[in-house]
N, C-alpha and C. Protein backbone atom coordinates (compact mmCIF):
# COMPACT_ATOMS: atom_id res chain seq x y z
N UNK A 1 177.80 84.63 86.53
CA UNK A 1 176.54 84.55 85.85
C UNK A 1 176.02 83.12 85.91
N UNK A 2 174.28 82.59 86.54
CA UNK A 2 174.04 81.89 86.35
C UNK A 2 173.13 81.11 85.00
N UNK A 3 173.51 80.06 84.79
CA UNK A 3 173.18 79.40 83.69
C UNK A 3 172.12 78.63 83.98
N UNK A 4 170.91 78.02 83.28
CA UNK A 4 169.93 77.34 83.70
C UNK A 4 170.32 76.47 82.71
N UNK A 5 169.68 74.82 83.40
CA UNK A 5 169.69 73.46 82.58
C UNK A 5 168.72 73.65 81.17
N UNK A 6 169.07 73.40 80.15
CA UNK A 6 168.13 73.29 79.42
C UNK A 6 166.65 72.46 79.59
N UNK A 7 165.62 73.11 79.61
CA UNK A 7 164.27 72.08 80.00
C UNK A 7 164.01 71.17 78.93
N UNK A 8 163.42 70.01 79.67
CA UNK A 8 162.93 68.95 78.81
C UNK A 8 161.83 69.17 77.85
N UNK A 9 161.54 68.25 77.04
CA UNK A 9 160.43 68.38 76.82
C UNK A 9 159.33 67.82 77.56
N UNK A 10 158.28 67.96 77.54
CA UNK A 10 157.45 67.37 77.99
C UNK A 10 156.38 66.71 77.34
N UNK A 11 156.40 64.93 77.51
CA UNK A 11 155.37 64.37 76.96
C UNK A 11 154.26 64.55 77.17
N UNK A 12 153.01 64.68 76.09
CA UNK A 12 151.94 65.20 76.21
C UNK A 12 150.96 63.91 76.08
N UNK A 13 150.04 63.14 76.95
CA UNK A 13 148.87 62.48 76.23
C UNK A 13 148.16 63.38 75.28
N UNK A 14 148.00 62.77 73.72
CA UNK A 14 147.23 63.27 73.04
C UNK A 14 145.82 63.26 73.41
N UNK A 15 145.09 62.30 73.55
CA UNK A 15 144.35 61.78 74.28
C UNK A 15 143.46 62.93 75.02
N UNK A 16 144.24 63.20 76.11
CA UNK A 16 144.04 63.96 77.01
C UNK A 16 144.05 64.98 76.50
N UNK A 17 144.95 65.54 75.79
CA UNK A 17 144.96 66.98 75.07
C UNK A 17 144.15 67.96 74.55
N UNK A 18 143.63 66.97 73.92
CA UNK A 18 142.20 66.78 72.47
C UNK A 18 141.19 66.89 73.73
N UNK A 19 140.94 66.05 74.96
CA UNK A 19 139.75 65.78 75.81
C UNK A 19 140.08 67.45 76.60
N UNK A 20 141.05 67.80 77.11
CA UNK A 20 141.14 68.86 77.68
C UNK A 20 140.55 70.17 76.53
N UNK A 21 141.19 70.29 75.27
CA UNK A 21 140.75 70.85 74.48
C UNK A 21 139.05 71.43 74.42
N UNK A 22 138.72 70.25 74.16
CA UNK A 22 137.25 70.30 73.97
C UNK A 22 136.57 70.93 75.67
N UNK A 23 136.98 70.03 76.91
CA UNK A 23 136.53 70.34 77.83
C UNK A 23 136.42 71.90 78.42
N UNK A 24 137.43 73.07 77.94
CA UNK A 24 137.68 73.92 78.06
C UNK A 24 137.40 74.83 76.97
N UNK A 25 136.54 74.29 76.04
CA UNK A 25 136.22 74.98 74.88
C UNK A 25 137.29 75.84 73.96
N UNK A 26 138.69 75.08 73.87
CA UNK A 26 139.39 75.60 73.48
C UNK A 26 140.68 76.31 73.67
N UNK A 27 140.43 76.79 75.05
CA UNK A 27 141.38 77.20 75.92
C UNK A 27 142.66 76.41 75.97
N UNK A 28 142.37 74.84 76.36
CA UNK A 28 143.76 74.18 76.14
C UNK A 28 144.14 74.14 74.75
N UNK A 29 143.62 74.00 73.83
CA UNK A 29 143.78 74.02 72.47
C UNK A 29 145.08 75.24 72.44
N UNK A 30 144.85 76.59 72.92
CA UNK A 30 145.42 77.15 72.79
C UNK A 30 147.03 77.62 73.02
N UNK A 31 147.08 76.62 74.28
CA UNK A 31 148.10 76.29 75.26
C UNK A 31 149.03 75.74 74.17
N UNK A 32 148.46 74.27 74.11
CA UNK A 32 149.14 73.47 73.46
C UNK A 32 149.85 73.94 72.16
N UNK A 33 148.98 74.60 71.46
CA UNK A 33 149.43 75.34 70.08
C UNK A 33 151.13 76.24 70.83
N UNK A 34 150.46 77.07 71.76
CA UNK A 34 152.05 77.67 71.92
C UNK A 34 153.04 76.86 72.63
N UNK A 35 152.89 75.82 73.09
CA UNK A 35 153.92 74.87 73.23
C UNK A 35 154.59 73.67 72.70
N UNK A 36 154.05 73.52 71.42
CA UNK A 36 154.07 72.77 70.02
C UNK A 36 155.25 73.96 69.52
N UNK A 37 154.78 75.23 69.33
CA UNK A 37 155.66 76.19 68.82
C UNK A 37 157.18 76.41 69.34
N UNK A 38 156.72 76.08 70.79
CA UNK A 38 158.13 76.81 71.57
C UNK A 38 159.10 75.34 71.59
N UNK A 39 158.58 74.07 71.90
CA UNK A 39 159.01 72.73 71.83
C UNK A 39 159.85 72.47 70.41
N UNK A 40 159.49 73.07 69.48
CA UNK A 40 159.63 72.99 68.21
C UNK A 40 160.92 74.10 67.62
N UNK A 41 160.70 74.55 68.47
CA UNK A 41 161.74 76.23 67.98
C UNK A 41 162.78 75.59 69.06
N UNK A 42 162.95 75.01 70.41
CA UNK A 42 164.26 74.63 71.00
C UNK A 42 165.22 73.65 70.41
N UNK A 43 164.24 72.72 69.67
CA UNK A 43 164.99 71.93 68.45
C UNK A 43 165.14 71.75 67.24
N UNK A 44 165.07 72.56 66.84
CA UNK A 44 165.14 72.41 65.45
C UNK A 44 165.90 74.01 64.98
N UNK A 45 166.79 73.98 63.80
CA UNK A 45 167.35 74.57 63.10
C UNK A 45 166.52 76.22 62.65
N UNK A 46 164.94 75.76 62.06
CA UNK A 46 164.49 76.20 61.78
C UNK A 46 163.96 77.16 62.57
N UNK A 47 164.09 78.52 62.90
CA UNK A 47 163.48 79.43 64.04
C UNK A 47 162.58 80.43 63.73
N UNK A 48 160.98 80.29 63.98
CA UNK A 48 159.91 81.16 63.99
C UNK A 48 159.66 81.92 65.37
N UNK A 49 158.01 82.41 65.09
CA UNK A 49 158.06 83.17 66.16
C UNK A 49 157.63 82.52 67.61
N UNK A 50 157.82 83.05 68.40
CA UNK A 50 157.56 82.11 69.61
C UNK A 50 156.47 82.26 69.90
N UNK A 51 155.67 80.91 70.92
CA UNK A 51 154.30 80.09 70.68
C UNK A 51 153.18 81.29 71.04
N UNK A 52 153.85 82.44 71.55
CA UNK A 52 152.74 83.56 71.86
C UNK A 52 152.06 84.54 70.75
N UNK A 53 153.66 84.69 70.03
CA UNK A 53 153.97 86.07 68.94
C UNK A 53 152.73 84.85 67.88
N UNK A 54 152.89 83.65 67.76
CA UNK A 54 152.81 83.28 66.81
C UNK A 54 150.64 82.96 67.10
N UNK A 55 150.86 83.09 67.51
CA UNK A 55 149.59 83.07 68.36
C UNK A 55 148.58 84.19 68.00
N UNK A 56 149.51 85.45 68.09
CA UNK A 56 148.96 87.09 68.07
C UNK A 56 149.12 87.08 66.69
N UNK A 57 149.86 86.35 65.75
CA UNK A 57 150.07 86.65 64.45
C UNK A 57 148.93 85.71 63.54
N UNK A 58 148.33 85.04 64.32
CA UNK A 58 147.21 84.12 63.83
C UNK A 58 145.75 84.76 64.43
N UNK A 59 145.61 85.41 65.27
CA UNK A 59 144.57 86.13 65.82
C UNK A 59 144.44 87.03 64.23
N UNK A 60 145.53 87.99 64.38
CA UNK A 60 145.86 89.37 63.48
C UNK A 60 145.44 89.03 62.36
N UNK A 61 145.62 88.01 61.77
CA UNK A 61 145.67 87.53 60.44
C UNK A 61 144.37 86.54 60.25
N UNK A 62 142.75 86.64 61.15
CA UNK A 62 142.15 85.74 61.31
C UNK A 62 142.17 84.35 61.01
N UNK A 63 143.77 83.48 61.94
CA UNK A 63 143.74 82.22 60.96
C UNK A 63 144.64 81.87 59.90
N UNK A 64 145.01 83.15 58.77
CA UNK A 64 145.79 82.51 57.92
C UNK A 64 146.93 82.23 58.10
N UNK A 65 147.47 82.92 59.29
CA UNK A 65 148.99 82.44 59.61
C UNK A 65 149.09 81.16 59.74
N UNK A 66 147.70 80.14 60.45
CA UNK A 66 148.35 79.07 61.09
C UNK A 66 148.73 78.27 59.87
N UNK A 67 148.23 78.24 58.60
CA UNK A 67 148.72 77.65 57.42
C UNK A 67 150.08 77.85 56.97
N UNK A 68 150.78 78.88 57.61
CA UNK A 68 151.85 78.88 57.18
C UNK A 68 152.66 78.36 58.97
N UNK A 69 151.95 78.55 59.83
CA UNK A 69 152.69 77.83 60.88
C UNK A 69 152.60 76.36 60.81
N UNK A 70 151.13 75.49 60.40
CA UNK A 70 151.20 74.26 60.17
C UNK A 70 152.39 73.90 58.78
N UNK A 71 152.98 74.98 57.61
CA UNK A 71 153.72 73.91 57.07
C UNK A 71 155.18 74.31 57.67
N UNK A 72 155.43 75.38 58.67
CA UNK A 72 157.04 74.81 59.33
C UNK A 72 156.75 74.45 60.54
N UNK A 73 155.79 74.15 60.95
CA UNK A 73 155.42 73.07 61.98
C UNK A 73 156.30 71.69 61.16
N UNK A 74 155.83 71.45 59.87
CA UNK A 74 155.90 69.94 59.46
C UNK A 74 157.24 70.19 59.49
N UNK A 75 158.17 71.42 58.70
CA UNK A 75 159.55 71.47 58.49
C UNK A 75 160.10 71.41 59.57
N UNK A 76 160.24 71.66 60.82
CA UNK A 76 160.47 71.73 61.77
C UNK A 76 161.09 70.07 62.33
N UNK A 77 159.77 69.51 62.66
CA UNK A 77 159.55 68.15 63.20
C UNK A 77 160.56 67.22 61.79
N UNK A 78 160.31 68.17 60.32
CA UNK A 78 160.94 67.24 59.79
C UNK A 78 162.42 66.86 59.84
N UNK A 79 163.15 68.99 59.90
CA UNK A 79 164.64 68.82 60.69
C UNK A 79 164.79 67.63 61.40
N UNK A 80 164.37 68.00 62.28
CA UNK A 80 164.39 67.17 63.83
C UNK A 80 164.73 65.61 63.39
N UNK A 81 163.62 65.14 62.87
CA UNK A 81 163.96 63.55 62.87
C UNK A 81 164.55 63.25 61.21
N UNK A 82 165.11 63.96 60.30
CA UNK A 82 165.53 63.79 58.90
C UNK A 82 164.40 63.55 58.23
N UNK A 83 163.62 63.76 58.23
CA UNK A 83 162.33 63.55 57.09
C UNK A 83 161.93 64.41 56.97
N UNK A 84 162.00 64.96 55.49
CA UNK A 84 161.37 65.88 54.90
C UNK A 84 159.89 66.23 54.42
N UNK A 85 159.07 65.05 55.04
CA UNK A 85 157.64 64.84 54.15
C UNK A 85 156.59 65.38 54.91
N UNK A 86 156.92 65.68 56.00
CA UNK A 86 155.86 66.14 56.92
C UNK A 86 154.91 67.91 56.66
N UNK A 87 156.11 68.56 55.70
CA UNK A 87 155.61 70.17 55.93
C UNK A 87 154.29 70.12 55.06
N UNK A 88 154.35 69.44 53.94
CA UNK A 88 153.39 69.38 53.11
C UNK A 88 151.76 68.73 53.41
N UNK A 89 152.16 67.38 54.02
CA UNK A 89 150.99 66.78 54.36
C UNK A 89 150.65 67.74 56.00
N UNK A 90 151.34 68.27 56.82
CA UNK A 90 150.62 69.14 58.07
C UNK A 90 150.10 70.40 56.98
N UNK A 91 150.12 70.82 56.08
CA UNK A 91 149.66 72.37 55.50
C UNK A 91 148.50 72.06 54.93
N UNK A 92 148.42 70.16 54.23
CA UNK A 92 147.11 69.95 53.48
C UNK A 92 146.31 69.84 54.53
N UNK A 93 146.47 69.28 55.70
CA UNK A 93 145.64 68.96 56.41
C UNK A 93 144.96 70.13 57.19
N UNK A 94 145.47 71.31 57.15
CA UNK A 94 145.26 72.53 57.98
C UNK A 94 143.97 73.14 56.48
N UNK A 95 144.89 72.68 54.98
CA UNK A 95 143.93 73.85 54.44
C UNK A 95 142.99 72.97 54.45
N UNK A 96 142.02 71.82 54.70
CA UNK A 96 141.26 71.05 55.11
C UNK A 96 140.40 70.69 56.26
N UNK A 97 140.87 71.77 57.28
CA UNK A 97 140.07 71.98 58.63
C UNK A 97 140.57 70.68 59.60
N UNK A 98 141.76 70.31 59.35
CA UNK A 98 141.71 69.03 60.31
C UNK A 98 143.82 69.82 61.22
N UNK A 99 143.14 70.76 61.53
CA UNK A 99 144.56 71.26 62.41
C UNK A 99 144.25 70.45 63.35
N UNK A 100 143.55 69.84 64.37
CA UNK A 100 143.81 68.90 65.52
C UNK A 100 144.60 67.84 65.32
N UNK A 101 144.18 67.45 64.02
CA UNK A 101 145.49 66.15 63.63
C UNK A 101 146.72 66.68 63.33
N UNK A 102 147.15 67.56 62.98
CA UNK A 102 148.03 68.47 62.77
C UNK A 102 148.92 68.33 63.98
N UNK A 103 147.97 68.96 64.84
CA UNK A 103 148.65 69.12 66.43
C UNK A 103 148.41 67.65 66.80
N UNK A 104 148.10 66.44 66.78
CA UNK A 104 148.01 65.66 67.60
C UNK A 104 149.61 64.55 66.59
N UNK A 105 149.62 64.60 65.01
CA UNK A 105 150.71 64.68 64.66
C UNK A 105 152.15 64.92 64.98
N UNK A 106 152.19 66.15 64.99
CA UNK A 106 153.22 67.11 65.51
C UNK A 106 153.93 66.73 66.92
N UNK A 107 152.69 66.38 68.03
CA UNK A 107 153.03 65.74 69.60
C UNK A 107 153.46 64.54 69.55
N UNK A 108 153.05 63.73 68.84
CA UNK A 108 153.17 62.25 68.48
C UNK A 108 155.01 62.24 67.95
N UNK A 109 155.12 63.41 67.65
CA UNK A 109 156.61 63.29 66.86
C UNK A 109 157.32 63.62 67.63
N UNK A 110 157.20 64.69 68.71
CA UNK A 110 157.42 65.06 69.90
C UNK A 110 158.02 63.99 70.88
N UNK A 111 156.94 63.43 71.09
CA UNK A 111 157.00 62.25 72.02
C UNK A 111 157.70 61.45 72.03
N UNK A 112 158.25 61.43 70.40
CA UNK A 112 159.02 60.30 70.05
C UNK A 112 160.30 60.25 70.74
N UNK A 113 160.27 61.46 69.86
CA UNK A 113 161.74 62.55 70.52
C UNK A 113 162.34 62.25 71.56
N UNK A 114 161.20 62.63 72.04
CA UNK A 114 161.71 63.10 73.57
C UNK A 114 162.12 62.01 74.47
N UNK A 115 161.53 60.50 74.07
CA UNK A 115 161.66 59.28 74.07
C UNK A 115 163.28 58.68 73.84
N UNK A 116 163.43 59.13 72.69
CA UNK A 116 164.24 58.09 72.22
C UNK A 116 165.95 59.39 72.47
N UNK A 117 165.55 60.50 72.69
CA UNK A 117 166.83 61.05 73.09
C UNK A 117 166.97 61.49 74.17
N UNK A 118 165.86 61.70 75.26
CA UNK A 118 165.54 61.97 76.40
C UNK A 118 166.33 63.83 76.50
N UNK A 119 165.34 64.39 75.67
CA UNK A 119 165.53 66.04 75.74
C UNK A 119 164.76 66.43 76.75
């Protein structure tokens, strides 16, 4: 039986993300959301649904899921690096209309990651 390497993560320009976002009216927005999810679920303790299911469960739910995906988004990222403070301030910021910072947050923590342990 063959085994595959575990994949890296991949650093994201926010930058670019946000510019792709907009340029595509959203479309990358969407991307990114399920790979924030799936990036997030390979490390961390904490296991939701994956970046598609979670996707269809925010369609279904016009939206209100992502409030509960932005606060184990924060739990998540918070596993990951020992800080616990993140689930709360990513959930205020979502019930506040500012999920791009959310997600541009979330990558930023990512990045770090992926930086400083080379996953």
């Amino acid at each position: 039986m063959e085994t595959s390497a575990p994949s890296r993560l991949k650093e994201r320009n926010i930058f670019l993300a946000i510019l792709f976002s907009i340029l595509t009216l959203g479309i990358y927005f969407i991307y990114w959301f399920v790979c924030l999810t799936n990036d997030t679920n390979k490390l961390s303790k904490y296991k939701t649904a994956n970046g598609g299911m979670a996707f269809l469960f925010n369609l279904l739910t016009c939206g209100i899921y992502f409030f509960y995906w932005s606060y184990m988004l924060g739990k998540k990222i918070g596993d990951i690096e020992k800080d616990e403070s993140g689930s709360i301030l990513y959930l205020v910021l979502s019930i506040f209309g500012l999920g791009i910072v959310v997600y541009a947050l979330a990558q930023s923590a990512l990045n770090r990651i992926a930086k400083e342990s080379g996953v």
